[in-house]
Protein backbone atom coordinates (compact mmCIF):
# COMPACT_ATOMS: atom_id res chain seq x y z
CA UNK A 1 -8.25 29.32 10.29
CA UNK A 2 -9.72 33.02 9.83
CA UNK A 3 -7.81 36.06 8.78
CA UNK A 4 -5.67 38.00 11.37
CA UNK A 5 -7.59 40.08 13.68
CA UNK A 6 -10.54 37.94 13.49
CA UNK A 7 -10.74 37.83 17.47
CA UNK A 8 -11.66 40.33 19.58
CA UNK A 9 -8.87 41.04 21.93
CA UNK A 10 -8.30 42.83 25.13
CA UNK A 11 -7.60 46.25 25.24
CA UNK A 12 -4.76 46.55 27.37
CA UNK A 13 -2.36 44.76 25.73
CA UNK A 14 1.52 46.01 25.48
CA UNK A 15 2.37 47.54 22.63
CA UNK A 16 4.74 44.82 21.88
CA UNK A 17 2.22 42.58 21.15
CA UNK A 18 0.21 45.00 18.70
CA UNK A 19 3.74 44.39 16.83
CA UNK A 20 2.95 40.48 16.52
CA UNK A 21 -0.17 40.15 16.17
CA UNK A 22 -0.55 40.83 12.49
CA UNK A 23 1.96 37.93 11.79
CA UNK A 24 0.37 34.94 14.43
CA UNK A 25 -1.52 32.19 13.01
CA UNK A 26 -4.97 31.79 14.11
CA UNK A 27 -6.80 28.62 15.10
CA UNK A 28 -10.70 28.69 14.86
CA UNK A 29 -13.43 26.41 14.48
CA UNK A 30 -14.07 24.87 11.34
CA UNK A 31 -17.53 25.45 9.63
CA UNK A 32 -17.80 21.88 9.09
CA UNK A 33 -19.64 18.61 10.59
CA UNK A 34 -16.20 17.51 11.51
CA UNK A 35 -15.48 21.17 13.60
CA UNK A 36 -19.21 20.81 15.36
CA UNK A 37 -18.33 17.55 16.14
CA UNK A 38 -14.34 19.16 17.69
CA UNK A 39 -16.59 21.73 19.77
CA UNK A 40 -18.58 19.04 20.83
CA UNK A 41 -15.90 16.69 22.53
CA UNK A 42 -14.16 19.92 23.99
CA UNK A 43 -17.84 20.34 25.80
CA UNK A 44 -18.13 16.78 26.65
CA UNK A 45 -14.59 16.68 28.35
CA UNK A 46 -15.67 20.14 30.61
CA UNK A 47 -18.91 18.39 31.52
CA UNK A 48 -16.73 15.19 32.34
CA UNK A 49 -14.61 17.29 34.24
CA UNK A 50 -17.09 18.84 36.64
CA UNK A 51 -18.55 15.43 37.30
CA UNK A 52 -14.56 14.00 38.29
CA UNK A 53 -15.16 16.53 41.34
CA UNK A 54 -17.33 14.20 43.36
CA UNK A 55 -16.59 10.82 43.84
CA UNK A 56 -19.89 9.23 42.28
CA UNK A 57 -19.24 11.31 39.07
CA UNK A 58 -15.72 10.28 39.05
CA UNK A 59 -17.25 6.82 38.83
CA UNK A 60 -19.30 7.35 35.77
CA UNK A 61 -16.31 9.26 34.34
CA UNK A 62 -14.01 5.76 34.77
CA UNK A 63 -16.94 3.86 32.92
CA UNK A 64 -16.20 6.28 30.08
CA UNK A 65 -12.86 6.55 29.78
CA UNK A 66 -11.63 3.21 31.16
CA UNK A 67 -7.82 2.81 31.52
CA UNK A 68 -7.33 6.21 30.59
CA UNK A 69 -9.01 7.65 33.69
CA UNK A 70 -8.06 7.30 37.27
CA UNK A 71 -8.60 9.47 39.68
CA UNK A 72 -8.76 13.59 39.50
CA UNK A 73 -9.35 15.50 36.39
CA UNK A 74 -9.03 14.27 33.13
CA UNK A 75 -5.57 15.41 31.00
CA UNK A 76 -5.91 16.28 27.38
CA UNK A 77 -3.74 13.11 26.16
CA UNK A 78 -5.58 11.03 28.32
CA UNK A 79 -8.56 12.02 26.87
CA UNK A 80 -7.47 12.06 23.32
CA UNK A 81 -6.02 8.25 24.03
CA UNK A 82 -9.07 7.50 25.09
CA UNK A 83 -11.33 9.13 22.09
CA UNK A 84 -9.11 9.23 19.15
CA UNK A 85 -8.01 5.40 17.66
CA UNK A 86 -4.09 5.23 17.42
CA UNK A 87 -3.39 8.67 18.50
CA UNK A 88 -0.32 8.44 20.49
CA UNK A 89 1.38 11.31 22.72
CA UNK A 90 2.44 15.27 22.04
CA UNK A 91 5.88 13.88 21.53
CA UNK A 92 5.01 12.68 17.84
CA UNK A 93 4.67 15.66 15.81
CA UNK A 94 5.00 16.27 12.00
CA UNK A 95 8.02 15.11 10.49
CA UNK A 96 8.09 18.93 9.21
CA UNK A 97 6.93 20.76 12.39
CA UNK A 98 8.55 23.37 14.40
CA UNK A 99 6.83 25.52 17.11
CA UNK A 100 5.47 28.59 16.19
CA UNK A 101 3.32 31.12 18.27
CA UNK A 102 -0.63 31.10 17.36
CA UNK A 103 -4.02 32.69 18.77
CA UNK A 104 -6.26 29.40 19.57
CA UNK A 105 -9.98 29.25 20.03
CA UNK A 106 -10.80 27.78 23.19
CA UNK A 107 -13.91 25.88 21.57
CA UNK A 108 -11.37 23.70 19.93
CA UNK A 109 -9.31 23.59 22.95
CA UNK A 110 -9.07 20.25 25.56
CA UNK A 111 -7.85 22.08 28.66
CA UNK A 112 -7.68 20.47 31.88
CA UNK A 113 -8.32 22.81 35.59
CA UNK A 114 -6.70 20.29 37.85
CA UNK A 115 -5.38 22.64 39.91
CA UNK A 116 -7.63 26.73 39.61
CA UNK A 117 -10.77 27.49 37.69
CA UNK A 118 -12.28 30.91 36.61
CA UNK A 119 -14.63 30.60 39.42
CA UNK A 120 -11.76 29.86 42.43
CA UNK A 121 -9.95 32.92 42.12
CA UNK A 122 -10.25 36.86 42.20
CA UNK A 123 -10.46 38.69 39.46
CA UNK A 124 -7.35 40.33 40.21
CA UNK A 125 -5.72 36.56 39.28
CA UNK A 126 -7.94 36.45 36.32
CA UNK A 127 -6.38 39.43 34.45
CA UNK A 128 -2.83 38.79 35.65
CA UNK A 129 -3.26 35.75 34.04
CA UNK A 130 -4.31 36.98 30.37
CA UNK A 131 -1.97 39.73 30.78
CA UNK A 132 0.92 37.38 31.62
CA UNK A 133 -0.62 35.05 28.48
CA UNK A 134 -0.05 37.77 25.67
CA UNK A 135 2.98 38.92 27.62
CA UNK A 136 4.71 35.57 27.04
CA UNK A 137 4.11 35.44 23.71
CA UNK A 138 6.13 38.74 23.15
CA UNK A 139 9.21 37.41 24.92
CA UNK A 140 11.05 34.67 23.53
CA UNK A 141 11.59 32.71 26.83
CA UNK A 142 9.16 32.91 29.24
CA UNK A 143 7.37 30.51 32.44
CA UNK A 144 4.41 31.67 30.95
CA UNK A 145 3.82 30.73 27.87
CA UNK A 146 1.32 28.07 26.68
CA UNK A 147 2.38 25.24 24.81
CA UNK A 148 0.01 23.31 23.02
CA UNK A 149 -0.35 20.45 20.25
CA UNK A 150 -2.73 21.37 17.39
CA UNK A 151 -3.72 18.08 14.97
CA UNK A 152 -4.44 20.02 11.30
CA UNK A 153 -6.23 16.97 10.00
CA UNK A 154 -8.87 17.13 13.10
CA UNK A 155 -9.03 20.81 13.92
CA UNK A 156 -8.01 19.82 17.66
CA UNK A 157 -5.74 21.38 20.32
CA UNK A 158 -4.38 20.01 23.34
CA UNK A 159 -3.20 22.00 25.84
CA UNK A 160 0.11 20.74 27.83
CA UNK A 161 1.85 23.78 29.83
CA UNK A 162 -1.42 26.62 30.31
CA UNK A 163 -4.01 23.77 30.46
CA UNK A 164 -5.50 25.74 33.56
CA UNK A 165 -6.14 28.63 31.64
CA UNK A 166 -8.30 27.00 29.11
CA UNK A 167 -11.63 27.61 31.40
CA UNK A 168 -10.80 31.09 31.84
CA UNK A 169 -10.05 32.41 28.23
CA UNK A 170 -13.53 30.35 27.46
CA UNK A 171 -15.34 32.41 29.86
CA UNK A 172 -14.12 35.63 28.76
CA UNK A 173 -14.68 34.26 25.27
CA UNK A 174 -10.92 35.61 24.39
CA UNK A 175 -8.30 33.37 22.51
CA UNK A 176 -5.40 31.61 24.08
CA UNK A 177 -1.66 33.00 23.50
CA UNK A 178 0.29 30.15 22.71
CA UNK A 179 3.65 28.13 21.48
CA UNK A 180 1.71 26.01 18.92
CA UNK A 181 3.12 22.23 17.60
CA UNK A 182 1.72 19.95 14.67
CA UNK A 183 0.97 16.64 14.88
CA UNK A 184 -0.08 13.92 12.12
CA UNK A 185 -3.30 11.69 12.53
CA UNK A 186 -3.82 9.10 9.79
CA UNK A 187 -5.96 9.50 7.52
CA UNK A 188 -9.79 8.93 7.11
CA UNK A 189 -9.39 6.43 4.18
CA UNK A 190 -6.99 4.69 6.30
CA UNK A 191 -9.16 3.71 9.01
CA UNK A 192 -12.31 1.49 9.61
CA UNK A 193 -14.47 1.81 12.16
CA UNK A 194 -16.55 -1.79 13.09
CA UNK A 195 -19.20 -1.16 15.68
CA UNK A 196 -21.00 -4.67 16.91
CA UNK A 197 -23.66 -5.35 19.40
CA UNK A 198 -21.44 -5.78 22.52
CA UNK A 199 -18.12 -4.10 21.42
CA UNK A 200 -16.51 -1.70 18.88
CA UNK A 201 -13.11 -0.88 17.10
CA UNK A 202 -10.97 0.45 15.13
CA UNK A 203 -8.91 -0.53 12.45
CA UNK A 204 -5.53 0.60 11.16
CA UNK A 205 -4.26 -0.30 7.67
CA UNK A 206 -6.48 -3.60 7.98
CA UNK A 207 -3.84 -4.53 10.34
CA UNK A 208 -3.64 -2.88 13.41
CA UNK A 209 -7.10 -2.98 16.13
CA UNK A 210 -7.96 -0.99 18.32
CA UNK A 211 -10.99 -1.57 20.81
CA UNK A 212 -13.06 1.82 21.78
CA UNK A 213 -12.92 3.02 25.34
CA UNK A 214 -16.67 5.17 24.15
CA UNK A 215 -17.45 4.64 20.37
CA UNK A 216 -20.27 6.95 20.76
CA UNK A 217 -17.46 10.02 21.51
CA UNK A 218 -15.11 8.63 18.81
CA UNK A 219 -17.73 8.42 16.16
CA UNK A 220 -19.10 12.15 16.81
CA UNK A 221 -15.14 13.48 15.88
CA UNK A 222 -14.16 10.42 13.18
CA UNK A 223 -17.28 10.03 11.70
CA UNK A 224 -17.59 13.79 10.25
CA UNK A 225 -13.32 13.44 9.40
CA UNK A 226 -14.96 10.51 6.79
CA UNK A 227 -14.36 7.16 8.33
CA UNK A 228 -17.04 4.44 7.48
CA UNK A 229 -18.90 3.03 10.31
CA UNK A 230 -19.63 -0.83 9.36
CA UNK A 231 -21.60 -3.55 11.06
CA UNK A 232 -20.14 -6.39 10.37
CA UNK A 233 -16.74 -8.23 11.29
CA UNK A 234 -14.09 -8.71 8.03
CA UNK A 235 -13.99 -12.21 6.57
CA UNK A 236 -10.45 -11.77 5.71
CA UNK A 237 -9.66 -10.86 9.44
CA UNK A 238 -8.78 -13.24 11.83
CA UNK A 239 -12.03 -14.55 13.85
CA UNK A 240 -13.71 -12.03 16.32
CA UNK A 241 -12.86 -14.45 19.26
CA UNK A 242 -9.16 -14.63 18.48
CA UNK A 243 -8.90 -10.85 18.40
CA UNK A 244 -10.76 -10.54 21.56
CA UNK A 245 -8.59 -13.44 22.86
CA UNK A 246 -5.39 -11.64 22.31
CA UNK A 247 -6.78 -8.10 23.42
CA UNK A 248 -7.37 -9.91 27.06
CA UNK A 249 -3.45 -11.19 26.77
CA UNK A 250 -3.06 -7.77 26.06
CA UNK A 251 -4.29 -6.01 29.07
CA UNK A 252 -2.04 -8.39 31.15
CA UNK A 253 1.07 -7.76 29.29
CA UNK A 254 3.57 -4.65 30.27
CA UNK A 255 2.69 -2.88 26.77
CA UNK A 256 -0.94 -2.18 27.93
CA UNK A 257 -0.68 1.46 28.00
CA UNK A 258 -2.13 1.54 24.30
CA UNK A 259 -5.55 -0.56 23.31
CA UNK A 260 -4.52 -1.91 20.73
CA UNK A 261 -2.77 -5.18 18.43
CA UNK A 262 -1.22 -6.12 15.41
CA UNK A 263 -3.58 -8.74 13.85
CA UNK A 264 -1.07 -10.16 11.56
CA UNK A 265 0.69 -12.54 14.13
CA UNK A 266 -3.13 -13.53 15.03
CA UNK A 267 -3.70 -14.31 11.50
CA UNK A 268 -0.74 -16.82 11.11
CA UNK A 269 -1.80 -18.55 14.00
CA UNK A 270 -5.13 -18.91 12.70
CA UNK A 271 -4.05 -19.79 9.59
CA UNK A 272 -1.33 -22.53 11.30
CA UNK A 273 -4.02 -24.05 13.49
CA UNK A 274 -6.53 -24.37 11.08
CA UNK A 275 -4.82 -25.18 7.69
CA UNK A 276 -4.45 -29.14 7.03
CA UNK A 277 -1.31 -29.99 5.78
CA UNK A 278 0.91 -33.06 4.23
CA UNK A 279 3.13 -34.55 6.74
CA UNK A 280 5.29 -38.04 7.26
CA UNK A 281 5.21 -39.92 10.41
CA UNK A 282 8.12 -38.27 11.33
CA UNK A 283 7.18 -34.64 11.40
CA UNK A 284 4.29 -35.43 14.32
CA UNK A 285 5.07 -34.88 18.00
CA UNK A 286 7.35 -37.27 19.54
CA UNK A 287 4.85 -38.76 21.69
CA UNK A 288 3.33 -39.78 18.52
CA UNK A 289 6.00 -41.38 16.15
CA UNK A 290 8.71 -44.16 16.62
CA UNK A 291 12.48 -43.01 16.50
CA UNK A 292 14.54 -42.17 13.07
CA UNK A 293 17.42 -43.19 14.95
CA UNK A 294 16.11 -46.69 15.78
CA UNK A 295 15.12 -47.26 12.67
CA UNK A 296 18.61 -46.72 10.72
CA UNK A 297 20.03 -48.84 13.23
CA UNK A 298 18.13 -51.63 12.85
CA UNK A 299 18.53 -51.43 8.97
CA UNK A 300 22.20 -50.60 9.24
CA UNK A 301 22.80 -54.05 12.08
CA UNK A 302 20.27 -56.30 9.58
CA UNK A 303 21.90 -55.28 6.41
CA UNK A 304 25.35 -56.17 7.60
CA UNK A 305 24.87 -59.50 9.15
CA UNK A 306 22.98 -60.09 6.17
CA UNK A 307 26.57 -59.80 4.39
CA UNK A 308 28.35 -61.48 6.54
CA UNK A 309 26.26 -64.75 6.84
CA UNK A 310 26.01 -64.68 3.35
CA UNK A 311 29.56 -66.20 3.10
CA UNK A 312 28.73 -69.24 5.27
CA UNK A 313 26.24 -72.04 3.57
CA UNK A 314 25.48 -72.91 7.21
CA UNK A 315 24.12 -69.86 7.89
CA UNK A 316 22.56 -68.82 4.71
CA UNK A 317 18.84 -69.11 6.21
CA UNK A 318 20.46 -66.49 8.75
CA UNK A 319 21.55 -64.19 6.00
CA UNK A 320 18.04 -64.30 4.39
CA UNK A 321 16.54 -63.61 7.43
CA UNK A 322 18.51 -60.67 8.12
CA UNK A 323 18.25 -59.44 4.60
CA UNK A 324 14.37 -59.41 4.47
CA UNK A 325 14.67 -57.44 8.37
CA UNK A 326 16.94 -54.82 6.55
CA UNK A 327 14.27 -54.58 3.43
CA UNK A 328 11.60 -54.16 6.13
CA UNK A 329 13.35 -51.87 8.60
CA UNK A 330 14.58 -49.72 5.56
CA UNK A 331 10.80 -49.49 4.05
CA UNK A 332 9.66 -48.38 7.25
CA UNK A 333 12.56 -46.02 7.10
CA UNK A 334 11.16 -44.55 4.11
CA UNK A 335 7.35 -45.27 4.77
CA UNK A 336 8.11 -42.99 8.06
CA UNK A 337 9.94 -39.98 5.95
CA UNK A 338 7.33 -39.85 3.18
CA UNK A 339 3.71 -37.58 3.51
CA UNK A 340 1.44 -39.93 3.61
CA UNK A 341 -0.77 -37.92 6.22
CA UNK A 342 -2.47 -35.14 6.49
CA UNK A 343 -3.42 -32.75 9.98
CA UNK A 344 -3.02 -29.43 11.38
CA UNK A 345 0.13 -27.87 11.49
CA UNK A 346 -0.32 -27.29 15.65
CA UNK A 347 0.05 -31.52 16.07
CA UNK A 348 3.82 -31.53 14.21
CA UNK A 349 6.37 -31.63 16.15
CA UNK A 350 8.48 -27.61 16.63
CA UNK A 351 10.55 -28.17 13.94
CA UNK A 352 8.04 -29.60 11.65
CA UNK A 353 5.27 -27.19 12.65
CA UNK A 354 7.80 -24.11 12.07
CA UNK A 355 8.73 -25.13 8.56
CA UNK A 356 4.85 -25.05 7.76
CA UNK A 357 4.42 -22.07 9.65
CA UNK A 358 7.16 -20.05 7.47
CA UNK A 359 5.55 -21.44 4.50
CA UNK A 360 2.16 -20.59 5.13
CA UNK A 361 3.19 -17.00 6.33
CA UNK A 362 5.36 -16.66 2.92
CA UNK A 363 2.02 -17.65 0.80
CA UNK A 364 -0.59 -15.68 2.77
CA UNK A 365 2.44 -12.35 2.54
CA UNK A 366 1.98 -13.40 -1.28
CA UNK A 367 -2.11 -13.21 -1.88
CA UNK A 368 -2.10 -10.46 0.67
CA UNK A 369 0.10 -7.86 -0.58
CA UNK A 370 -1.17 -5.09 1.54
């Protein structure tokens, strides 16, 4: 921000406003890498939208922006969705933020002329419509006012009502009137950026991916805010083709609107395919194992005509017999319950398998504590 008054205004303004002006914040360009690289998307997004206008351009434009570009000009959310990892909408603001009235550069300013520009009216609209601007700001309620979102940590605004006007206070090189809101981004030292030959992301609290839409646009704005740029994939992440794996489940699922996943489930299921545990006979599919139920019968029917042939010398060969199939059926009944193999946790049976799972989880929550 710069001192009050640092903007040349127009000269026709009510009084009333003269009153205000003194007490409005002011949002400018920061003299920084990070607020040439602001003024640089806010270019890039006018030259994007002047090539939405014919229908090759709007082509290219869908190349850049994927998902978050359809058809007709390009909104600010959209674009910031499309440029900024795990930004979400204007509807998250700062736990502490309340709306409060501001002058705003236009070079920091994502507008979006979907339906007037500067060039498609009179002049006569024109200056109605910076008159009516300022005007709003004076009265407390008013169809006129702009109401943007402004992200502190970036040095960003997005315009929602008065995106239209954007173009035209940028020609006349005049700053925007507007209702002003906060809103969070994370920060730098929170986020890694992983750009590989064919693709690129972002990470979140080495948890959370997200796969860039144009990591040449992302990196000119989060490179300058001070996240790394690395080469190489994470050893401690899941594999590359999991996480690629589960971003394609992604884009067919109903919660597509947002590129990006939570790793952690795809790191347990790693981890449950590919650790080897100890498991009885009886923990493997059923497909694979005899039945626990057989077996007690057949010890419970050979122990007890074991007893009861016992009593008869006629039949004591019987009784042996039956005794040695209840020693054998009952060995096999523990043989069968004890751990004597080992195999991945994805050929137990559900139950089985789930107990591992838990267990595996509960260690890896342990050694990984972040």
């Amino acid at each position: 921000m710069q001192a009050p008054n640092s903007f040349s205004l127009p000269q026709d303004l009510p009084p009333e406003f003269g009153a205000i002006a003194d007490g409005l914040n002011q949002l400018t360009p920061s003299e920084t890498a990070l607020g040439e690289g602001v003024k640089q998307l806010v270019k890039t997004k006018s030259l994007l939208d002047l090539l939405t206008k014919e229908r090759g351009g709007s082509a290219v434009v869908s190349q850049v922006l994927g998902a978050h570009y359809s058809y007709g000009t390009i909104d600010a959310y959209s674009y910031a969705h499309g440029l900024l990892p795990f930004f979400r909408s204007q509807r998250e603001r700062s736990k502490e933020s309340t709306d409060y009235k501001a002058l705003v550069s236009p070079e920091i300013t994502i507008g979006e002329s979907w339906k007037w520009t500067p060039e498609s009216e009179t002049k006569e609209h024109n200056d109605a419509v910076v008159r009516a601007s300022f005007n709003a700001l004076v009265e407390e309620r008013s169809s006129h006012a702009a109401s943007y979102t402004y992200i502190p940590k970036l040095g960003l605004v997005l315009a929602a009502e008065g995106k239209n006007r954007v173009a035209l206070f940028r020609k006349l090189d005049l700053p925007i009137p507007a209702l002003v809101s906060d809103q969070d981004y994370p920060d730098a030292k929170r986020i890694r950026l992983i750009y590989l030959d064919q693709v690129a992301f972002a990470i979140l609290d080495d948890r959370y991916a997200q796969r860039l839409v144009s990591s040449e646009l992302t990196r000119i704005i989060l490179e300058p805010y001070g996240v790394k740029v690395e080469k190489n994939w994470p050893e401690s992440y899941p594999s590359l083709e999991r996480v690629l794996d589960a971003f394609d489940r992604k884009a067919y699922s109903a919660d597509s609107r947002f590129n990006d996943i939570d790793m952690q489930p795809v790191q347990y299921r790693q981890l449950a395919e590919e650790t080897i545990v100890p498991a009885s006979i009886m923990e493997f599919e059923k497909g694979l194992r005899p039945s626990m139920l057989t077996i007690g019968y057949g010890f419970t029917i050979a122990l007890m005509l074991s007893v009861v042939t016992a009593m008869f010398w006629e039949v004591r060969l019987i009784s042996t017999i039956s005794l040695s199939l209840a020693v054998t059926f009952y060995a096999a009944l523990m043989l069968a319950s004890a751990p004597l193999f080992r195999c991945q946790v994805q050929q137990l049976g559900e139950d089985a398998a789930q107990r591992h799972r838990l267990d595996l989880i509960e260690k890896f929550s342990r050694n990984n504590p972040n």
